[in-house]
C-alpha atoms as a PDB file:
ATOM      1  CA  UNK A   1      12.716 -23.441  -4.838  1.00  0.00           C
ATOM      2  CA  UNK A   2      15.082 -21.035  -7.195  1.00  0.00           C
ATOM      3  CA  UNK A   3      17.450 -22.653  -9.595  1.00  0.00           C
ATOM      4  CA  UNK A   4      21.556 -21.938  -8.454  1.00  0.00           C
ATOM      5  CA  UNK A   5      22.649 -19.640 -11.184  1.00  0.00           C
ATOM      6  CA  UNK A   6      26.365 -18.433 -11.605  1.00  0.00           C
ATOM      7  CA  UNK A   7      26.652 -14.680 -13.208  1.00  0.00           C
ATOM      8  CA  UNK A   8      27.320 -14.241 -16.562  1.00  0.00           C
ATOM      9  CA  UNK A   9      28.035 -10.571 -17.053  1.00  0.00           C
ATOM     10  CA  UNK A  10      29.436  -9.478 -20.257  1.00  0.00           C
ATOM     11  CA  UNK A  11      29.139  -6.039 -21.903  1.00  0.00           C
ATOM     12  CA  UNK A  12      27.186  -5.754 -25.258  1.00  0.00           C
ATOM     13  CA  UNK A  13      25.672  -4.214 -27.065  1.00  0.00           C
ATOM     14  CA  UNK A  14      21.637  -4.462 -28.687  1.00  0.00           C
ATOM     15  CA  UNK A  15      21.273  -5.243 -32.352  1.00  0.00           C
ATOM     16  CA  UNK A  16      19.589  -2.832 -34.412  1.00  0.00           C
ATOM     17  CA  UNK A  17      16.085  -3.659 -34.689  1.00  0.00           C
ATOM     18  CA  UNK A  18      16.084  -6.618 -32.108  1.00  0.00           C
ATOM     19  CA  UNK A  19      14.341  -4.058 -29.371  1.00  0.00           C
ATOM     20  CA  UNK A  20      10.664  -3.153 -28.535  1.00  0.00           C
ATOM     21  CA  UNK A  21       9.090  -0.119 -26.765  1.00  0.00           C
ATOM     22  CA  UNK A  22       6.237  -0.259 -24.579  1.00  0.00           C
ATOM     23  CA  UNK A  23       5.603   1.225 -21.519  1.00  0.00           C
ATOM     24  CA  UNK A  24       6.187  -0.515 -18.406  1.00  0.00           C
ATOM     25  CA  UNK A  25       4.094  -0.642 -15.280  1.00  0.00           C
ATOM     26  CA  UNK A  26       6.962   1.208 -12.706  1.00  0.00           C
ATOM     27  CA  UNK A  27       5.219   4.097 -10.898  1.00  0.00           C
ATOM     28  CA  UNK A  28       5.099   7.588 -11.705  1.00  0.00           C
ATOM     29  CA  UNK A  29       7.442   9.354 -10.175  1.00  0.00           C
ATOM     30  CA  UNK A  30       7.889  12.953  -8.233  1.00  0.00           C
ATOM     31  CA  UNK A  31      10.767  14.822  -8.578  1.00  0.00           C
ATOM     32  CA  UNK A  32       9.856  17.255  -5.414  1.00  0.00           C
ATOM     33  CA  UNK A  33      12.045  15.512  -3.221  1.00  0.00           C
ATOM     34  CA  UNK A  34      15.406  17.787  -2.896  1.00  0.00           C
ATOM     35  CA  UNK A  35      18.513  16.450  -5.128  1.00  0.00           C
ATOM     36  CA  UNK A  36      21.398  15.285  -2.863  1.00  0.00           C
ATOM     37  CA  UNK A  37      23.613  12.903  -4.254  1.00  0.00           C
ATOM     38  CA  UNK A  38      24.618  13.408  -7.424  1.00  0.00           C
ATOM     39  CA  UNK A  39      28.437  14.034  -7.641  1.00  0.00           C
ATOM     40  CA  UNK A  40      29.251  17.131  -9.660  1.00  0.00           C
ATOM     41  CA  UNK A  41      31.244  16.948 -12.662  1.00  0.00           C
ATOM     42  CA  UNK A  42      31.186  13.196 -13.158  1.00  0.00           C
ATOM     43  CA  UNK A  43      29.534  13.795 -16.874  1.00  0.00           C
ATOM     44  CA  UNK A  44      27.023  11.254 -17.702  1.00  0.00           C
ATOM     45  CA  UNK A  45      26.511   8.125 -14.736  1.00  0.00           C
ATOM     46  CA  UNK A  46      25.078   5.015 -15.958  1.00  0.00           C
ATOM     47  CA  UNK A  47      23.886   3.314 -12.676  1.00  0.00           C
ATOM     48  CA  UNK A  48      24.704   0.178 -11.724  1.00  0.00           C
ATOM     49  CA  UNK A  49      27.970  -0.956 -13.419  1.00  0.00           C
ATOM     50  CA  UNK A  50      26.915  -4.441 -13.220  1.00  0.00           C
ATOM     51  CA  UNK A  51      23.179  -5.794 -13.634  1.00  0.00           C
ATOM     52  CA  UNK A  52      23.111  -9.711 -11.605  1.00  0.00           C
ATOM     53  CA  UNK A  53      20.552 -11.024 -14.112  1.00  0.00           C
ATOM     54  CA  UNK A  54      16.707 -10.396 -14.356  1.00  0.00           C
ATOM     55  CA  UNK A  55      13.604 -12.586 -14.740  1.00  0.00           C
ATOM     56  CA  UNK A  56      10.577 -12.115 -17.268  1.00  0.00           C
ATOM     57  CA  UNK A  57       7.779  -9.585 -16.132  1.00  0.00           C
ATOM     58  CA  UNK A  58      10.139  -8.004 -13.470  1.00  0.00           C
ATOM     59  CA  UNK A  59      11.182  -4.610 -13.574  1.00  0.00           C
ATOM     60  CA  UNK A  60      14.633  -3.892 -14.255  1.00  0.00           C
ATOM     61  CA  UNK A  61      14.902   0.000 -13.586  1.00  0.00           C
ATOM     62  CA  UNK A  62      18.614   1.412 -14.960  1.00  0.00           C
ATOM     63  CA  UNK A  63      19.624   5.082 -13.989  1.00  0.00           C
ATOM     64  CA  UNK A  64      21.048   7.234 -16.105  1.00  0.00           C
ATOM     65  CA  UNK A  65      22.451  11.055 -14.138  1.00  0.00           C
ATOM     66  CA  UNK A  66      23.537  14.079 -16.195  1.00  0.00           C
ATOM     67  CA  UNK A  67      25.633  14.985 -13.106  1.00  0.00           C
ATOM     68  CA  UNK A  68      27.067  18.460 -14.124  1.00  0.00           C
ATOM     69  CA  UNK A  69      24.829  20.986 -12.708  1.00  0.00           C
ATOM     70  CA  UNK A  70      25.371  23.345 -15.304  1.00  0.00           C
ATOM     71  CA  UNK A  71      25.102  20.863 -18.577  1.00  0.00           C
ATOM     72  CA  UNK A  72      23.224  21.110 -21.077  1.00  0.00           C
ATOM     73  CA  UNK A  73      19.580  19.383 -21.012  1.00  0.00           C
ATOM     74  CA  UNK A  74      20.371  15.582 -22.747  1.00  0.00           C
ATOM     75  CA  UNK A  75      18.296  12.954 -24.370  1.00  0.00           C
ATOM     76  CA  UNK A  76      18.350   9.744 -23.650  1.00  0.00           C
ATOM     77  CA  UNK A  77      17.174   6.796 -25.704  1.00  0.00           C
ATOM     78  CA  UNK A  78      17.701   2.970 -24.789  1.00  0.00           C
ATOM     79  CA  UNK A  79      17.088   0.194 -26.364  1.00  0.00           C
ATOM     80  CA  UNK A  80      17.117  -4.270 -25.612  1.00  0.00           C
ATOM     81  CA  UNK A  81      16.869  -7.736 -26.972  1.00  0.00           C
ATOM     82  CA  UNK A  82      13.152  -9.079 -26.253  1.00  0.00           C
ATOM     83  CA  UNK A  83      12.179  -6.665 -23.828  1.00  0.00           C
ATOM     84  CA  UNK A  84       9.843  -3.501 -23.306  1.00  0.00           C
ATOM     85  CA  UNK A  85      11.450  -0.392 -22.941  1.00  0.00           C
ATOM     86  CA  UNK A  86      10.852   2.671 -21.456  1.00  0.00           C
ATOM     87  CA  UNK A  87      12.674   6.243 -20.357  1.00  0.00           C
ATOM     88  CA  UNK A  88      11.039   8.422 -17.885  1.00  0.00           C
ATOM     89  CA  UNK A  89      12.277  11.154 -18.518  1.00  0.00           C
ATOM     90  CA  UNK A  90      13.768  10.983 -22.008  1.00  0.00           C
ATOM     91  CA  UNK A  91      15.343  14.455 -21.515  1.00  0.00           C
ATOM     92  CA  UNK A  92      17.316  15.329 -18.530  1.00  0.00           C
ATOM     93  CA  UNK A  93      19.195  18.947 -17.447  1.00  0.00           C
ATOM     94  CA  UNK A  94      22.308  19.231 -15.616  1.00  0.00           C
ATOM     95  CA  UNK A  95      21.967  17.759 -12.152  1.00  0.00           C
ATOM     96  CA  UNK A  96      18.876  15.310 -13.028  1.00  0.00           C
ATOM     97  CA  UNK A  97      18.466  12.050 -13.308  1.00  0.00           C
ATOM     98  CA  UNK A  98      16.555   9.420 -15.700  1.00  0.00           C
ATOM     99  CA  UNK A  99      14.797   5.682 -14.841  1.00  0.00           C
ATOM    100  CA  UNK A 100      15.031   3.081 -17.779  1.00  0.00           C
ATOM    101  CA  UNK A 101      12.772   0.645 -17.484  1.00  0.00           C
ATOM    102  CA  UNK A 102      13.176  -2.488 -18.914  1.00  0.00           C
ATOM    103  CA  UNK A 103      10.865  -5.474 -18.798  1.00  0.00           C
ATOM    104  CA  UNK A 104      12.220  -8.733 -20.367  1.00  0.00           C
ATOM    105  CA  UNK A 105       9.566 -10.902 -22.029  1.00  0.00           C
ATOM    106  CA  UNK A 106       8.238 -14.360 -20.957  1.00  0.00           C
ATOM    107  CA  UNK A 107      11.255 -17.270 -22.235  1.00  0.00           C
ATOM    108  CA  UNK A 108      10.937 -21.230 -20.661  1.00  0.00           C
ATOM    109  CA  UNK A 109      14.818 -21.257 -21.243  1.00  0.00           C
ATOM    110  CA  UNK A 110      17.803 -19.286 -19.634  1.00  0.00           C
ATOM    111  CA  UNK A 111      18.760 -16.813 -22.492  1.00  0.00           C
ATOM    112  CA  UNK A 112      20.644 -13.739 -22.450  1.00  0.00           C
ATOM    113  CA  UNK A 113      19.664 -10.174 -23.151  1.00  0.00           C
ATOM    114  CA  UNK A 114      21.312  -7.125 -24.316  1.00  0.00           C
ATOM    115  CA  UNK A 115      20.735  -3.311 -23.126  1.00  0.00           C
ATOM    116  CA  UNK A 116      22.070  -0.320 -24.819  1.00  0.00           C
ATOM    117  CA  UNK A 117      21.428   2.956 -23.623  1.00  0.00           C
ATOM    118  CA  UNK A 118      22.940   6.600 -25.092  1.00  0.00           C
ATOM    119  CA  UNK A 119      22.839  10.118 -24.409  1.00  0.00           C
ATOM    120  CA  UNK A 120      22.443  12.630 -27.076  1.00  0.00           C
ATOM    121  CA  UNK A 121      26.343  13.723 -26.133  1.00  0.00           C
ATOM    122  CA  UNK A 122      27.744  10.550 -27.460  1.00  0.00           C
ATOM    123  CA  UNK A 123      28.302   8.952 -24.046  1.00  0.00           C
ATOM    124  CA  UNK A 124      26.712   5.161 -24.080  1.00  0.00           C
ATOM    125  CA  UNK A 125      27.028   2.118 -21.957  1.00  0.00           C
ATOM    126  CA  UNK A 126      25.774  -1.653 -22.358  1.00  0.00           C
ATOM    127  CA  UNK A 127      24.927  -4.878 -20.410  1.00  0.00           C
ATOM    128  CA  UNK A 128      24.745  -8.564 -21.234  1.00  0.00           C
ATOM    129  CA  UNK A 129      22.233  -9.596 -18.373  1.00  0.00           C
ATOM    130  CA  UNK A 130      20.750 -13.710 -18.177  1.00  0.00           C
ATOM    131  CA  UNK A 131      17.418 -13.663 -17.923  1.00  0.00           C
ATOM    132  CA  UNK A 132      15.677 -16.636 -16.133  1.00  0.00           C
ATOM    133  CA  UNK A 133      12.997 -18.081 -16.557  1.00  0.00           C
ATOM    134  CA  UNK A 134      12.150 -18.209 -12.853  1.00  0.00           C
ATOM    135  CA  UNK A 135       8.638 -16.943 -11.144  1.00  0.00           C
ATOM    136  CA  UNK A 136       9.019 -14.605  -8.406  1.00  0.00           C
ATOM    137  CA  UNK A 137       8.882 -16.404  -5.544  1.00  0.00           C
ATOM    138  CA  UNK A 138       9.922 -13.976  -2.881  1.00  0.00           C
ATOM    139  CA  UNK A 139       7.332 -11.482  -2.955  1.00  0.00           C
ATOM    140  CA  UNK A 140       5.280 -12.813   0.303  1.00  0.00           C
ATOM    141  CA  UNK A 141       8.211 -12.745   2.124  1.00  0.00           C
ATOM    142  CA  UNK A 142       9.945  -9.286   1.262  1.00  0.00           C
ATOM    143  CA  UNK A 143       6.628  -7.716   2.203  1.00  0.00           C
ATOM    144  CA  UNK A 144       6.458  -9.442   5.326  1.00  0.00           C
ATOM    145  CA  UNK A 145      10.018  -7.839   5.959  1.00  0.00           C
ATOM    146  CA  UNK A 146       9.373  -4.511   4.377  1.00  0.00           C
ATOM    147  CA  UNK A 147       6.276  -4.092   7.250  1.00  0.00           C
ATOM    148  CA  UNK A 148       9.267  -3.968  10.058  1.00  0.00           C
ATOM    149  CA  UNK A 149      10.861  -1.381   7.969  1.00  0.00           C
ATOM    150  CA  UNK A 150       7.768   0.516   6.634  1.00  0.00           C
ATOM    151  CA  UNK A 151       5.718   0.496  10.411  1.00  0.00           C
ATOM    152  CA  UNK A 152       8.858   1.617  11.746  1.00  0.00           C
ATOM    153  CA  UNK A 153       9.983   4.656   9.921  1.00  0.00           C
ATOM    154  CA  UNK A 154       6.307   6.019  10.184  1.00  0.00           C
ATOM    155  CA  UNK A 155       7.002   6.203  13.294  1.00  0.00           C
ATOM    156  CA  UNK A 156      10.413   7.374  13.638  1.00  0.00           C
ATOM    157  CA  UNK A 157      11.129   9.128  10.462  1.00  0.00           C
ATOM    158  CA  UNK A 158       7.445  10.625   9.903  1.00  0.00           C
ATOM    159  CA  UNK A 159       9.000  12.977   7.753  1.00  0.00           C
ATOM    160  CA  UNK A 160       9.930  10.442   5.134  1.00  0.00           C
ATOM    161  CA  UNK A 161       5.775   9.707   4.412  1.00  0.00           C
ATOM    162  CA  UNK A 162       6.758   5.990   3.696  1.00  0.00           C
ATOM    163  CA  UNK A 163       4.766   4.030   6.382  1.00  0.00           C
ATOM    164  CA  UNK A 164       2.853   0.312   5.760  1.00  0.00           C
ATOM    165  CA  UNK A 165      -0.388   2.374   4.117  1.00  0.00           C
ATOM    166  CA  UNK A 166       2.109   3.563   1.050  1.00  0.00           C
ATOM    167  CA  UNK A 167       1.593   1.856  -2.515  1.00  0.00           C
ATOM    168  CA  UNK A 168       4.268   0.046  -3.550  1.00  0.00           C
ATOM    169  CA  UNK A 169       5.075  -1.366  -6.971  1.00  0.00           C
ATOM    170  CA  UNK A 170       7.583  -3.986  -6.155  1.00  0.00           C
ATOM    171  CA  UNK A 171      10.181  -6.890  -8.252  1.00  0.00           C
ATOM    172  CA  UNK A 172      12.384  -9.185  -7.684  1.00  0.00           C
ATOM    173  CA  UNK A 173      15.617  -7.793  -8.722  1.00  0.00           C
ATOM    174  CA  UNK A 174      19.512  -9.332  -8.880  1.00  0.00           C
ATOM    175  CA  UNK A 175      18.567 -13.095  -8.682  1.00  0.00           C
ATOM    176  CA  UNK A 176      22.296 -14.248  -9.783  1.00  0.00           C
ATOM    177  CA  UNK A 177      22.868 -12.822  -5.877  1.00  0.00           C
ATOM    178  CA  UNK A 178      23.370 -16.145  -3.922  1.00  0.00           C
ATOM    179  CA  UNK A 179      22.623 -16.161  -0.001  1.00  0.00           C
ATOM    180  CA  UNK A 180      21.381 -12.670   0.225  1.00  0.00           C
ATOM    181  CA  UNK A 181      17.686 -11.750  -1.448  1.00  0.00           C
ATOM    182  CA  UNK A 182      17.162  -8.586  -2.830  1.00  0.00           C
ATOM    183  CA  UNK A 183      13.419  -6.972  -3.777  1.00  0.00           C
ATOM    184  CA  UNK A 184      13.195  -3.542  -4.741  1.00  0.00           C
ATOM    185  CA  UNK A 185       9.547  -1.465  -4.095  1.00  0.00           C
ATOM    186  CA  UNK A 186       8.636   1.771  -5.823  1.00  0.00           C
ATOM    187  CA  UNK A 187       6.433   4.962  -4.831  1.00  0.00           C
ATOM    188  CA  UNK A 188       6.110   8.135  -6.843  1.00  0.00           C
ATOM    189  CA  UNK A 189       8.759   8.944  -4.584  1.00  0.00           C
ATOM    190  CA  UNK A 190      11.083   6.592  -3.340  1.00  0.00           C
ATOM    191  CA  UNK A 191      12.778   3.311  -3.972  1.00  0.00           C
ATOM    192  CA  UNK A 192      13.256   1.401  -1.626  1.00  0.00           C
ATOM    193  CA  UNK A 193      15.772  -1.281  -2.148  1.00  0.00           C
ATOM    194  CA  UNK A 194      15.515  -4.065   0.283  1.00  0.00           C
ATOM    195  CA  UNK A 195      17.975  -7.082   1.058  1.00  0.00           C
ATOM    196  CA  UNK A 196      17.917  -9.933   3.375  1.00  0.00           C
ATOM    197  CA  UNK A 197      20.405 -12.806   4.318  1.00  0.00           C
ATOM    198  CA  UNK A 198      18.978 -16.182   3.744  1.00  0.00           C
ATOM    199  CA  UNK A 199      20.794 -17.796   7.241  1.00  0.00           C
ATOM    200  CA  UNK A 200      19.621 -18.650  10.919  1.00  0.00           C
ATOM    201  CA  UNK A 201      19.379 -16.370  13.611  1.00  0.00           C
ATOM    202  CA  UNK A 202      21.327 -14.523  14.607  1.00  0.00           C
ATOM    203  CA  UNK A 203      23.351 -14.445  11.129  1.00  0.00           C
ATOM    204  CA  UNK A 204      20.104 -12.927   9.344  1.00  0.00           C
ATOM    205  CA  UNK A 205      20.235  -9.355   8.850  1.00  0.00           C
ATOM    206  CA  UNK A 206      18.224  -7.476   6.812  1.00  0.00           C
ATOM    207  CA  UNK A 207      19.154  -3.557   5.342  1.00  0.00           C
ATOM    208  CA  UNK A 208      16.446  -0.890   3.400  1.00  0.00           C
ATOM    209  CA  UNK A 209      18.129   1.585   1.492  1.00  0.00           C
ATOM    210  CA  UNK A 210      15.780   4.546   0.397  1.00  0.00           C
ATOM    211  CA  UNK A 211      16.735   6.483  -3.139  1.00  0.00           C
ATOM    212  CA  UNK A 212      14.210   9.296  -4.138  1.00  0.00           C
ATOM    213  CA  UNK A 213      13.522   8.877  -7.626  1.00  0.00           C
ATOM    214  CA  UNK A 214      15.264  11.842  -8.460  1.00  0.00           C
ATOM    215  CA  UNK A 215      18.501  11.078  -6.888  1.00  0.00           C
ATOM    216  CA  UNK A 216      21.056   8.658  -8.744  1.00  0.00           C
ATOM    217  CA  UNK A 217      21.969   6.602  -5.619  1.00  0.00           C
ATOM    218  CA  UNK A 218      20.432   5.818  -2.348  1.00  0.00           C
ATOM    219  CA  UNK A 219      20.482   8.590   0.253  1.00  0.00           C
ATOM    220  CA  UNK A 220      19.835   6.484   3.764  1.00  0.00           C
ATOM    221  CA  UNK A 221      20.010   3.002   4.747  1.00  0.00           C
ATOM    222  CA  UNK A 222      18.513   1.211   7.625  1.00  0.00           C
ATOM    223  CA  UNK A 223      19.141  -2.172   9.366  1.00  0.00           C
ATOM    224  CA  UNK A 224      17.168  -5.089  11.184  1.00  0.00           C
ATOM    225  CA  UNK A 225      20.048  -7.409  13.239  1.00  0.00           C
ATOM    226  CA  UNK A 226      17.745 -10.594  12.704  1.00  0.00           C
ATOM    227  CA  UNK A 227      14.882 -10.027  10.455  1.00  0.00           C
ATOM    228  CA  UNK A 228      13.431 -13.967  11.547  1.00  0.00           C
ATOM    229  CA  UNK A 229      13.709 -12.652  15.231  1.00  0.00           C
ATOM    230  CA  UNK A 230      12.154  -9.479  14.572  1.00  0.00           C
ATOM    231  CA  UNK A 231       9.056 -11.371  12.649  1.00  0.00           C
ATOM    232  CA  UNK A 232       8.648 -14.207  15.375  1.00  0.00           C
ATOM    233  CA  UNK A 233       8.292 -11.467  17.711  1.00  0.00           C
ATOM    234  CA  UNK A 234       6.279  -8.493  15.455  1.00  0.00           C
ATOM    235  CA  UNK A 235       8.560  -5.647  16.367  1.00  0.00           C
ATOM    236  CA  UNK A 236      12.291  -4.611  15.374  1.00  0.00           C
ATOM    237  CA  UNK A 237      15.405  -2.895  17.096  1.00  0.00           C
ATOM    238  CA  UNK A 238      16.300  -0.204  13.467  1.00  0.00           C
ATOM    239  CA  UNK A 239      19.327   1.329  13.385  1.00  0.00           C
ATOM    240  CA  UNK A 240      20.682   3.724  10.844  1.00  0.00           C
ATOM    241  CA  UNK A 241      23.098   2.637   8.406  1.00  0.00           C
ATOM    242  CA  UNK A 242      25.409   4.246   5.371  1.00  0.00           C
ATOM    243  CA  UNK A 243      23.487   3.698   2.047  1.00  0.00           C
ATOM    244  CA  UNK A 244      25.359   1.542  -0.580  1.00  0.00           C
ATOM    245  CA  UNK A 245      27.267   3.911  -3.111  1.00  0.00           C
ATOM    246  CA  UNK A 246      24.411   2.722  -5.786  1.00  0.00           C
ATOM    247  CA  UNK A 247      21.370   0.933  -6.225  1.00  0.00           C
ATOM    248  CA  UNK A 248      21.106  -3.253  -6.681  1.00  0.00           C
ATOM    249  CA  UNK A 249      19.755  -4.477  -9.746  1.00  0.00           C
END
């Protein structure tokens, strides 16, 4: 079982040096799927304002949107305490949106690390996540959920392409979150950003929000009443749902 951890979020900011760049293993993405979401005139959007911890060899994917249509293209850079780094793409124009990936390295101890990431206009922003040394043990079962999800949207939402044949990359993301999971799955395309509620029937929902890698939050949601119910039985009842206002990390 997981260790109880309490979050520890304090803003910092990485020493100089202290980082080191490598690429990490997150999918290539697409950027043909139409922009949608990115509120105009918002300057640079660091996304999310809080980060609930990470765990070694799990990707930690941090978005960065130059949300003025009209702004100038902007360079990104980022930097962290024992961690590989990546930005994909390290310049962004107006309206367009960046992934930093950030992969903390293997610790046996709890230990905090520090993010720092700045656009070539002066505009920054930083994060004190924990990292813990935990193993991800939730993988088996997010899959097993994400199958609901997956076999029903290719048959509902067709347009969408995501169905249970699609490749997907996927971590274990925000494990400071107590009683409700969270996994997050990559294509060239999407993210999909699933959560599930660790409780008996008929208490256990479970929600899939879908963000195109180009967009800077998620642009649909969808919802299983009882996700135990719906695997006991091998089919689900879906509904549509509003997406959260930005992604979980």
């Amino acid at each position: 079982m997981l260790p109880i951890a309490l979050a520890a979020l304090v803003g910092g900011c990485a020493g100089e040096g202290e980082s080191t760049t490598t690429v990490a293993s997150v999918p290539t993405r697409v950027t043909s799927v139409p922009t949608t979401t990115i509120t105009p005139d918002q300057g640079v959007v660091f996304s999310p304002e809080f980060i609930q911890g990470a765990i070694p060899g799990e990707l930690l994917v941090i978005l960065v949107g130059n949300t003025d249509p009209g702004a100038a293209t902007l360079t990104v850079t980022a930097e962290a305490t024992d961690a590989s780094v990546s930005v994909d793409p390290s310049a962004i124009g107006g309206g367009e949106v960046a992934e930093v990936t950030v992969v903390p390295s293997s610790t046996d101890i709890e230990t905090q690390m520090s993010i720092h990431i700045e656009a070539d206009d002066g505009q920054t922003h930083s994060w004190t996540v924990d990292v813990l040394p935990w193993e991800d043990e939730l993988e088996g079962q997010a899959r097993d959920i994400l199958l609901l999800f997956t076999t029903w949207l290719a048959e509902h939402r067709p347009d969408l392409g995501v169905t249970p044949k699609s490749e997907l990359e996927g971590t274990f993301v925000a494990p400071e979150l107590l009683v409700v999971s969270h996994y997050a799955f990559y294509s060239d395309e999407w993210e999909l950003g699933l959560s599930w509620h660790i409780m008996l029937p008929p208490d256990d929902f479970s929600e899939l929000y879908l963000r195109p890698r180009s967009e800077l939050a998620p642009t649909m949601a969808f919802r299983i009443d009882s996700w135990q119910t719906a695997l006991q039985s091998g089919s689900a009842d879906i509904i549509e749902v509003p997406p959260p206002a930005e992604v979980v990390r």
